[in-house]
Protein backbone atom coordinates (compact mmCIF):
# COMPACT_ATOMS: atom_id res chain seq x y z
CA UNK A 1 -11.54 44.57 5.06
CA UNK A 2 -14.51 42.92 3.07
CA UNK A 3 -17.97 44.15 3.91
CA UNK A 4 -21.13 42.96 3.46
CA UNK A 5 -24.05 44.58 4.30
CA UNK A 6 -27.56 42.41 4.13
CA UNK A 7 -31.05 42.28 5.19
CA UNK A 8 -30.45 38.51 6.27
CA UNK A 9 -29.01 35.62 5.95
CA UNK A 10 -30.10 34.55 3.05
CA UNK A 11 -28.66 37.77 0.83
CA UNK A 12 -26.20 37.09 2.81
CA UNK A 13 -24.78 34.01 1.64
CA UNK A 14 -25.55 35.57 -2.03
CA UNK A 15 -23.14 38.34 -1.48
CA UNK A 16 -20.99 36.15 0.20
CA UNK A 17 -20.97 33.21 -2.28
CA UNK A 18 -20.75 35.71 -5.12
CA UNK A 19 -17.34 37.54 -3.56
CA UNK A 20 -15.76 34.33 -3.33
CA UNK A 21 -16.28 32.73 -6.95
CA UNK A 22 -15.15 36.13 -8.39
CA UNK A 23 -12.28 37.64 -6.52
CA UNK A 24 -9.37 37.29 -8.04
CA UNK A 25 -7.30 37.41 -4.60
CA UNK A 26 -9.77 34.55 -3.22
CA UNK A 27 -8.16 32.45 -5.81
CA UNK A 28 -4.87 32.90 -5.16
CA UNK A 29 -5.48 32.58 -1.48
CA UNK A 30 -5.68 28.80 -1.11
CA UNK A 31 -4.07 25.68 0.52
CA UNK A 32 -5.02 22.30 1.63
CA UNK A 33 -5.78 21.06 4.84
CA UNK A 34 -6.83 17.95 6.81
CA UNK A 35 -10.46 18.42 5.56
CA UNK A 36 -9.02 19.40 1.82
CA UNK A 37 -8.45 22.18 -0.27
CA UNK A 38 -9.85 25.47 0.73
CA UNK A 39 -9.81 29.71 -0.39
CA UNK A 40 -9.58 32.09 2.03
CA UNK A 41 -10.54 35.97 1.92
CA UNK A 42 -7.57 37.97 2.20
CA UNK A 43 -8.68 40.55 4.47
CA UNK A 44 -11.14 40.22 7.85
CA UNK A 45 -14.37 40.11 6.90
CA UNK A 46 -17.50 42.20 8.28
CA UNK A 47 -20.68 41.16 7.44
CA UNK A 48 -23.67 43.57 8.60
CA UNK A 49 -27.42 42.00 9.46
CA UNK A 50 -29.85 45.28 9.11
CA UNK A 51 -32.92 42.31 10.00
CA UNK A 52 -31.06 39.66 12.55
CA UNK A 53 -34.40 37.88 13.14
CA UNK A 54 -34.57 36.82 9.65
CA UNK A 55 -32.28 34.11 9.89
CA UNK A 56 -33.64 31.30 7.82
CA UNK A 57 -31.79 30.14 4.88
CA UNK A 58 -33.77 28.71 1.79
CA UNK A 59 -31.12 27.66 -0.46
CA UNK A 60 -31.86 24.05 -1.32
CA UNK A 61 -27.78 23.63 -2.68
CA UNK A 62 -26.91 24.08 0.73
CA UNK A 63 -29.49 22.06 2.80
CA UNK A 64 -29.17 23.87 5.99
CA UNK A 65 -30.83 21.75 8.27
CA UNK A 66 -33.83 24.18 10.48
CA UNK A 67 -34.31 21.19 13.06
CA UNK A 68 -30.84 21.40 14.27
CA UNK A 69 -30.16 24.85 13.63
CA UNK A 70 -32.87 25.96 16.16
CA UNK A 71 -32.89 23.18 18.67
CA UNK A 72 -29.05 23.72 18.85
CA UNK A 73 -29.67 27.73 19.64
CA UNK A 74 -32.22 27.12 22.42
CA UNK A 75 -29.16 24.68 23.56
CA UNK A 76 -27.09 27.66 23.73
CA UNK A 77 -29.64 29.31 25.73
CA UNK A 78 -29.60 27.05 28.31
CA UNK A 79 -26.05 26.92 28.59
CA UNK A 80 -25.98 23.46 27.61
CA UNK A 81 -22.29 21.72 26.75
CA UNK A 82 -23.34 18.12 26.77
CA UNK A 83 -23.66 16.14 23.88
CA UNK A 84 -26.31 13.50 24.01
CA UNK A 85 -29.34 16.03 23.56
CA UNK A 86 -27.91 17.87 20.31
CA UNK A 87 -26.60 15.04 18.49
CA UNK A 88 -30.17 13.73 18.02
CA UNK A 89 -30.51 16.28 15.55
CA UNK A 90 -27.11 16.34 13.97
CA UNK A 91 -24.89 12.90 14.93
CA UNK A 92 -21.78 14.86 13.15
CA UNK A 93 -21.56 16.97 16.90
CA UNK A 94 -20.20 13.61 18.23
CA UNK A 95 -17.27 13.70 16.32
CA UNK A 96 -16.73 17.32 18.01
CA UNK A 97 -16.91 16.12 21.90
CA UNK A 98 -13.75 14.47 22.99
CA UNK A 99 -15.11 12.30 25.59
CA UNK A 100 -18.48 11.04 23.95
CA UNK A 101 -20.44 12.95 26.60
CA UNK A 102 -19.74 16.91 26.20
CA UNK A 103 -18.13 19.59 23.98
CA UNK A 104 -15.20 21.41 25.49
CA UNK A 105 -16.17 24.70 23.45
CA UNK A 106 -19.80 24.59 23.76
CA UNK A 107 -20.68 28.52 23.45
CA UNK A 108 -23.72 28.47 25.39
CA UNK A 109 -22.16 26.82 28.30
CA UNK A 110 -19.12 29.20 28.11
CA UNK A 111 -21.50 32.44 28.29
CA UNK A 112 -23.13 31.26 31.97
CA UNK A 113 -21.02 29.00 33.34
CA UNK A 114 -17.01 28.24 32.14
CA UNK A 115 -15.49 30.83 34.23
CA UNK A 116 -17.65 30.54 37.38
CA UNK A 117 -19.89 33.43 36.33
CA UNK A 118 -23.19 33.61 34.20
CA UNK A 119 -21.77 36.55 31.70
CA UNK A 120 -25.37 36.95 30.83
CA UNK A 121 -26.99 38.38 33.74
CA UNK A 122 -24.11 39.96 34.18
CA UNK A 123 -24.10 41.62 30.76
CA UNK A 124 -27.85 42.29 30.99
CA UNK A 125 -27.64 44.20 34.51
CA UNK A 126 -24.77 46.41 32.75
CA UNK A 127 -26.67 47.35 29.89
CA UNK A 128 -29.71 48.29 32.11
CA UNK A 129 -27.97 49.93 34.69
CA UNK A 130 -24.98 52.16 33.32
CA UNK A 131 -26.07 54.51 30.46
CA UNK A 132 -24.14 54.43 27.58
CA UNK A 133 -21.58 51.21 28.65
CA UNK A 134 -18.73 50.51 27.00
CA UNK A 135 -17.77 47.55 28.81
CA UNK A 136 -19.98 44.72 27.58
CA UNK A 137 -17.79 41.95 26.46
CA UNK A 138 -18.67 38.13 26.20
CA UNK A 139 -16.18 36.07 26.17
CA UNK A 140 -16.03 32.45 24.83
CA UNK A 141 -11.80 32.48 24.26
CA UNK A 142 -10.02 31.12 27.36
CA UNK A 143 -6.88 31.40 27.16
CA UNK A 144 -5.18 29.59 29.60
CA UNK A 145 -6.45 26.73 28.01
CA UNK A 146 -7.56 27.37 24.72
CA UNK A 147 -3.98 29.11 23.70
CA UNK A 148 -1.84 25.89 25.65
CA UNK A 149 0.02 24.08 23.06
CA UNK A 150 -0.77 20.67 24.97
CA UNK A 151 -4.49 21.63 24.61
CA UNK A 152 -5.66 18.45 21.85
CA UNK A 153 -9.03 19.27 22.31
CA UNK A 154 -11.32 18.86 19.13
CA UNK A 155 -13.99 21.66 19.39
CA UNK A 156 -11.88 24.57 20.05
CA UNK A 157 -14.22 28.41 20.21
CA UNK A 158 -14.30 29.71 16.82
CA UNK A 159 -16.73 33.09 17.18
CA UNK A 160 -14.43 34.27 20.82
CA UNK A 161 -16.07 37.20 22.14
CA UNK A 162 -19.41 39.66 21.52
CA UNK A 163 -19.76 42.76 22.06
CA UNK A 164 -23.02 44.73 23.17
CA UNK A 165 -23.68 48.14 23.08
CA UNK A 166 -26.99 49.83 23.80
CA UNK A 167 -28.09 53.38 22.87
CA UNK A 168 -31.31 55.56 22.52
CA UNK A 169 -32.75 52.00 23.68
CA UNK A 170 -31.52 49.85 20.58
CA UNK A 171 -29.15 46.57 21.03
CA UNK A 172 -26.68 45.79 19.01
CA UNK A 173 -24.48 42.96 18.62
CA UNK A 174 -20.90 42.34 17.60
CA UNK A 175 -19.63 38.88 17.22
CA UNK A 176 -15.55 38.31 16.50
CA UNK A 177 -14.68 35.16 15.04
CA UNK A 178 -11.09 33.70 14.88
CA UNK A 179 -11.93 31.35 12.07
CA UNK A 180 -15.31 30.45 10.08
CA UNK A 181 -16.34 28.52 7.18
CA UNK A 182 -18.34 30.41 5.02
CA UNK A 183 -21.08 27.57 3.50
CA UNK A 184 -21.33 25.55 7.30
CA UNK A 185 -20.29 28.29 10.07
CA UNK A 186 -20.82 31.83 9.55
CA UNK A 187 -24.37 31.92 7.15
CA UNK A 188 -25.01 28.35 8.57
CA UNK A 189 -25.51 27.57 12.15
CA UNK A 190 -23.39 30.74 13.54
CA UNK A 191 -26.12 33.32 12.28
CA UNK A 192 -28.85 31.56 14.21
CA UNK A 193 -27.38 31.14 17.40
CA UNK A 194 -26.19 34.69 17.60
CA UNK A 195 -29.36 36.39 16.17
CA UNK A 196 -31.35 34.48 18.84
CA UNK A 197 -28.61 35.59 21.77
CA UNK A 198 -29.15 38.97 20.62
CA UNK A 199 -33.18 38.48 20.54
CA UNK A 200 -33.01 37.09 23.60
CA UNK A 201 -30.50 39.89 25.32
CA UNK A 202 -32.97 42.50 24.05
CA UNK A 203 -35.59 40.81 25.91
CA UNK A 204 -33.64 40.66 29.14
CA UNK A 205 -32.52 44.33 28.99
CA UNK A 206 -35.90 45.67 27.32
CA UNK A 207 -34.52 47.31 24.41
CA UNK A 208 -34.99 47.05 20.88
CA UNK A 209 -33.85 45.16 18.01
CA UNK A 210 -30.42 46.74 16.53
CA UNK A 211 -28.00 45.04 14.24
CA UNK A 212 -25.59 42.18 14.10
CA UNK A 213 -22.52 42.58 13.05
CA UNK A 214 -19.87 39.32 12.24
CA UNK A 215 -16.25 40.12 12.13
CA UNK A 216 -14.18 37.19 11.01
CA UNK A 217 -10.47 37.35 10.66
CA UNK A 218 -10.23 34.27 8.16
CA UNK A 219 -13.44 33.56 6.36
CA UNK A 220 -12.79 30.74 4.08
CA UNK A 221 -14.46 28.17 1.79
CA UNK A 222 -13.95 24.47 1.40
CA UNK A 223 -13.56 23.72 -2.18
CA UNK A 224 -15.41 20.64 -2.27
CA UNK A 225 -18.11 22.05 -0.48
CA UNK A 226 -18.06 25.31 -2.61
CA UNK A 227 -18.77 23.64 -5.53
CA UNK A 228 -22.34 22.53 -4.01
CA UNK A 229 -23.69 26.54 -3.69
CA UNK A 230 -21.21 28.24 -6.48
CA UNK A 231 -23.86 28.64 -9.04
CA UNK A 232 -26.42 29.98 -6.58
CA UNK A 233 -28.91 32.82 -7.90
CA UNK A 234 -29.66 36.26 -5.96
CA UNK A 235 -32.92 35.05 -4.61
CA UNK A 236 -31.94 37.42 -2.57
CA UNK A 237 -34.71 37.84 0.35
CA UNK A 238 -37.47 35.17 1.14
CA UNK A 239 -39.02 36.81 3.54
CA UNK A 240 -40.12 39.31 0.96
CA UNK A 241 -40.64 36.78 -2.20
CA UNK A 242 -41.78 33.98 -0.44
CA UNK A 243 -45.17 35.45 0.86
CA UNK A 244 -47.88 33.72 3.00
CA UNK A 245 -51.33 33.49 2.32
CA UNK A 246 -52.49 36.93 2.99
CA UNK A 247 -49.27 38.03 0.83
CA UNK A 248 -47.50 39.95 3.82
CA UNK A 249 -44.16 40.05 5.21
CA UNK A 250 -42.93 37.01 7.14
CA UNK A 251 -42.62 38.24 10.72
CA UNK A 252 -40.41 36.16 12.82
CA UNK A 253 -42.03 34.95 15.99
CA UNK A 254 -41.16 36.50 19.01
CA UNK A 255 -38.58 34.25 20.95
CA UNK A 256 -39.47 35.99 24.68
CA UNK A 257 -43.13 36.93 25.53
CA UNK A 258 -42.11 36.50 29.52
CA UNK A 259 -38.19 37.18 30.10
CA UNK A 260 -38.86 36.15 34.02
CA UNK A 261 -40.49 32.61 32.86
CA UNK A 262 -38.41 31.67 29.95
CA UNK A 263 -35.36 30.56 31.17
CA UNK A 264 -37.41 27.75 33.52
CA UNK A 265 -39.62 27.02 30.38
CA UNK A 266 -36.49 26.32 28.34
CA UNK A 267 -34.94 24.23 30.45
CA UNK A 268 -38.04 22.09 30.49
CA UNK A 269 -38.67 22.41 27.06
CA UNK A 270 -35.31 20.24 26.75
CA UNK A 271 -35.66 18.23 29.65
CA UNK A 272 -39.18 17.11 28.21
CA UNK A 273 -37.45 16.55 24.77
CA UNK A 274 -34.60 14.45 25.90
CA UNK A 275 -37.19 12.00 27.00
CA UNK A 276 -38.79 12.12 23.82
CA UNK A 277 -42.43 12.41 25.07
CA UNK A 278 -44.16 14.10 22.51
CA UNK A 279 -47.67 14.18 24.25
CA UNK A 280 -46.42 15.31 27.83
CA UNK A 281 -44.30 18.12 26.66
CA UNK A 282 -47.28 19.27 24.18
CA UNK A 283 -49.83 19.59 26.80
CA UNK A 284 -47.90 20.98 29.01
CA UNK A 285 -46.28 24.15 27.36
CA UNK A 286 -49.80 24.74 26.12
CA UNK A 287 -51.21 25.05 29.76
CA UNK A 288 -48.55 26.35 31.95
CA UNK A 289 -46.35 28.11 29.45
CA UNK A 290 -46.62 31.94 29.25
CA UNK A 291 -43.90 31.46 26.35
CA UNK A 292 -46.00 31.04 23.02
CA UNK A 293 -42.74 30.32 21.04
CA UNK A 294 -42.26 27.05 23.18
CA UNK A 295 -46.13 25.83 21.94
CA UNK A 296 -45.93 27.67 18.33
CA UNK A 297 -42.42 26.86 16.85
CA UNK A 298 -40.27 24.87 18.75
CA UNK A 299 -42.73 22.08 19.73
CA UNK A 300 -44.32 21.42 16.16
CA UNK A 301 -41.20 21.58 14.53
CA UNK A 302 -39.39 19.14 17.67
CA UNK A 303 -42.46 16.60 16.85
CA UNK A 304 -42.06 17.11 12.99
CA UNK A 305 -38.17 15.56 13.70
CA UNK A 306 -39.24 12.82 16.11
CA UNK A 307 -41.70 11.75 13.18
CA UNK A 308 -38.99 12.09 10.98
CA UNK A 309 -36.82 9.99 12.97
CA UNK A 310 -39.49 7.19 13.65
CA UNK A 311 -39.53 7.03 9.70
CA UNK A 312 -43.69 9.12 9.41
CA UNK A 313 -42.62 11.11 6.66
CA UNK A 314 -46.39 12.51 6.14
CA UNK A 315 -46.76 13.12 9.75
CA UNK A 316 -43.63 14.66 10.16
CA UNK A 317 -44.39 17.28 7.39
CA UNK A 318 -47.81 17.75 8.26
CA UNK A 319 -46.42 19.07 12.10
CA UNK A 320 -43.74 20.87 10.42
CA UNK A 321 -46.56 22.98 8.73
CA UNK A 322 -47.92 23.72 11.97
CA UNK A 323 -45.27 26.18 13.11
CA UNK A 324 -46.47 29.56 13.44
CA UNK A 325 -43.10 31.12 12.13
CA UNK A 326 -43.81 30.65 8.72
CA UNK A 327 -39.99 30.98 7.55
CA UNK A 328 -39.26 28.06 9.54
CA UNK A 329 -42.12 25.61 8.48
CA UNK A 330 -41.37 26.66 4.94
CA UNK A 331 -37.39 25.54 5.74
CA UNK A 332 -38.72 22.35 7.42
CA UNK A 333 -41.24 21.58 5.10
CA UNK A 334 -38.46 21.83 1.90
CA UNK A 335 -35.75 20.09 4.07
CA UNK A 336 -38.51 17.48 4.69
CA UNK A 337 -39.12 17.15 0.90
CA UNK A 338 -35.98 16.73 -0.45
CA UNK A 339 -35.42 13.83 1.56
CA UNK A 340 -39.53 12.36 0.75
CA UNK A 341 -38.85 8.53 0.79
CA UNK A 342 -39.29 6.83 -3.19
C-alpha cells in the first residue's frame, strides 16, 4: 500500500503528484478508457490529513475552483441530491444527473436520507452515547442497486463508506473509496467535502478535531490532465508561507458556532441562494444567524460568484476579499484573477 502522510491538501497533491511522475510501476500501470489514457497506482492508496481543516488548494496548474468546492460541501450537508442548485457553480454536474433534475449518487443525500434513515444523527448519538464504538459506519454503496448489472446510471458512489471512531474525545475519520482520480477527485473536491463532514460530526458529537484518513483502492491519473500539474513545485504548505497581515497562521473558520441552529440556517442559506437574492440573504444571516460562518465565508464568497456570473469582475473580487477565512479569499481572489477579463 502507498502512504502519504500530509499536513493538507495542498502537500498533499505534492506528494501525490510527485509519486506518480516517478514510479516506475505507475508507468507501467496504464490503459485507455472512454475519457483517454490514464496510470494507475498499483497498490491501495492511504493518504493521512494530520490538519483536515486546511483544505484549500493553491496550485494555479490545477485551478481548483473554491466557489464550487465549498458551496457543493454545504450541499452535502444538507443532504441535497438535486441538480439545479450546484450546477450554478459547476454546469459539468449536469452531465452527471441522468434525468436533468438530480444525481443518483449524490453523497450528501445518501448519508440522511437513501435508505430511509438519516445515518448522521444516527452516527452522532453512537459516538456520544457508547464509549469506545466500533460500529460507526456510513454508508454511501447500495448494493442492490449500485452492484445490478442493468444499473446505467451515470454518477455511480465513488468514496462508499466512512468510518468514525472517537477516543479520549478526538474524531477521526476514515473515508474508503472504490475509485478516484487523483488531480479532480481525491485532492480536488473529495478532500473538502469530507474534511467539512468530519468538522461538522465533531461539532454534533462535541469532540475534537482528529485526522482524516483516504483509502482508495485505485487511485489513478488521467494523462491528459496529468500533464497540466506534472511539473508542480513543493510549495508545500500555504497556510504556513502564505501569511496574512499580522504574519500568523491561517486559521480556518469555524464551520459550527451553534450545532442546534445550523442545520435550519443551512438550509436557508441555500434556499435564499437558489433565488439569487443577494441583499435578502445578507441581511438576514447577519441578524438572525447565530452561525458566523454563514455571514463571514459563505455569503461573501456566494456574492463574489453571482458578481462573477453577472460579468462585475471588480465587484466580484472585491467581495471575495471579504471572507474572513483568509485561505479561501486568497483561493477566490487567484481563481478570480486568472480569469480577469482583457
Amino acid at each position: 500500500m502507498y502512504t502519504i502522510e500530509c499536513n493538507n491538501v495542498s502537500e498533499g497533491f505534492y506528494l501525490a503528484v510527485d509519486t506518480f511522475r516517478n514510479s516506475q510501476k505507475v508507468k507501467e500501470n496504464r490503459f485507455h478508457t472512454r475519457n483517454g489514457w490514464v496510470t494507475e497506482l498499483s497498490n491501495p492508496c492511504c493518504v493521512i490529513y494530520n490538519n483536515p481543516t486546511e483544505r484549500v488548494l493553491f496550485y494555479p496548474e490545477r485551478d481548483a475552483n473554491p466557489f464550487f468546492h465549498l458551496m457543493e460541501s454545504l450541499w452535502m450537508l444538507r443532504g441535497r441530491n438535486d441538480v439545479k442548485w450546484i450546477s450554478w457553480f459547476n454546469k459539468r454536474m449536469l452531465t452527471y444527473s441522468d434525468n436533468g433534475d438530480t444525481l443518483h449518487g449524490a453523497y450528501g443525500h445518501r448519508w440522511k436520507h437513501w435508505f430511509g434513515k438519516d445515518q448522521l444523527e444516527i452516527i452522532a448519538k453512537r459516538l456520544t452515547t457508547y464509549e469506545n464504538d466500533r460500529r460507526c459506519v456510513l454508508t454511501m454503496w447500495d448494493p442492490e442497486v449500485d452492484l445490478l448489472e442493468s444499473n446505467q446510471n451515470v454518477d455511480l458512489p465513488c468514496n462508499t463508506q466512512i468510518f468514525f471512531k472517537k477516543r479520549k474525545n478526538i474524531l477521526d475519520m476514515t473515508v474508503m473509496n472504490r475509485s478516484n482520480d487523483l488531480i479532480w477527485g481525491c485532492f480536488g473536491a473529495n478532500v473538502v467535502h469530507m474534511s467539512f463532514l468530519l468538522e461538522y460530526m465533531c461539532a454534533k458529537t462535541n469532540s475534537g478535531m482528529g485526522k482524516y484518513y483516504q483509502i482508495t483502492n485505485n487511485l489513478h491519473a488521467y494523462e491528459e490532465e496529468f500533464k497540466k500539474v506534472k511539473d508542480i513545485q513543493p510549495e508545500y504548505d500555504p497556510y504556513v508561507t502564505r501569511l496574512s497581515k499580522d504574519s500568523t497562521r491561517y486559521v480556518s473558520w469555524p464551520l459550527v458556532d451553534n450545532m442546534a441552529t445550523f442545520d435550519q440556517e443551512l438550509e436557508y442559506f441555500i434556499s435564499a441562494s437558489e433565488d439569487k437574492d443577494s441583499k435578502s440573504l445578507g441581511k438576514r444571516i447577519k441578524q438572525d444567524f447565530k452561525n458566523s460562518f454563514f455571514w463571514e465565508v459563505a455569503e461573501p464568497l456566494y456574492l463574489s460568484w453571482l458578481l462573477w456570473k453577472n460579468k462585475s469582475w471588480h465587484e466580484a473580487v472585491h467581495n471575495a476579499q471579504n471572507c474572513r477565512d483568509k485561505a479561501w479569499a486568497m483561493a477566490a481572489v487567484e481563481w478570480l484573477f486568472r480569469r480577469e477579463p482583457k
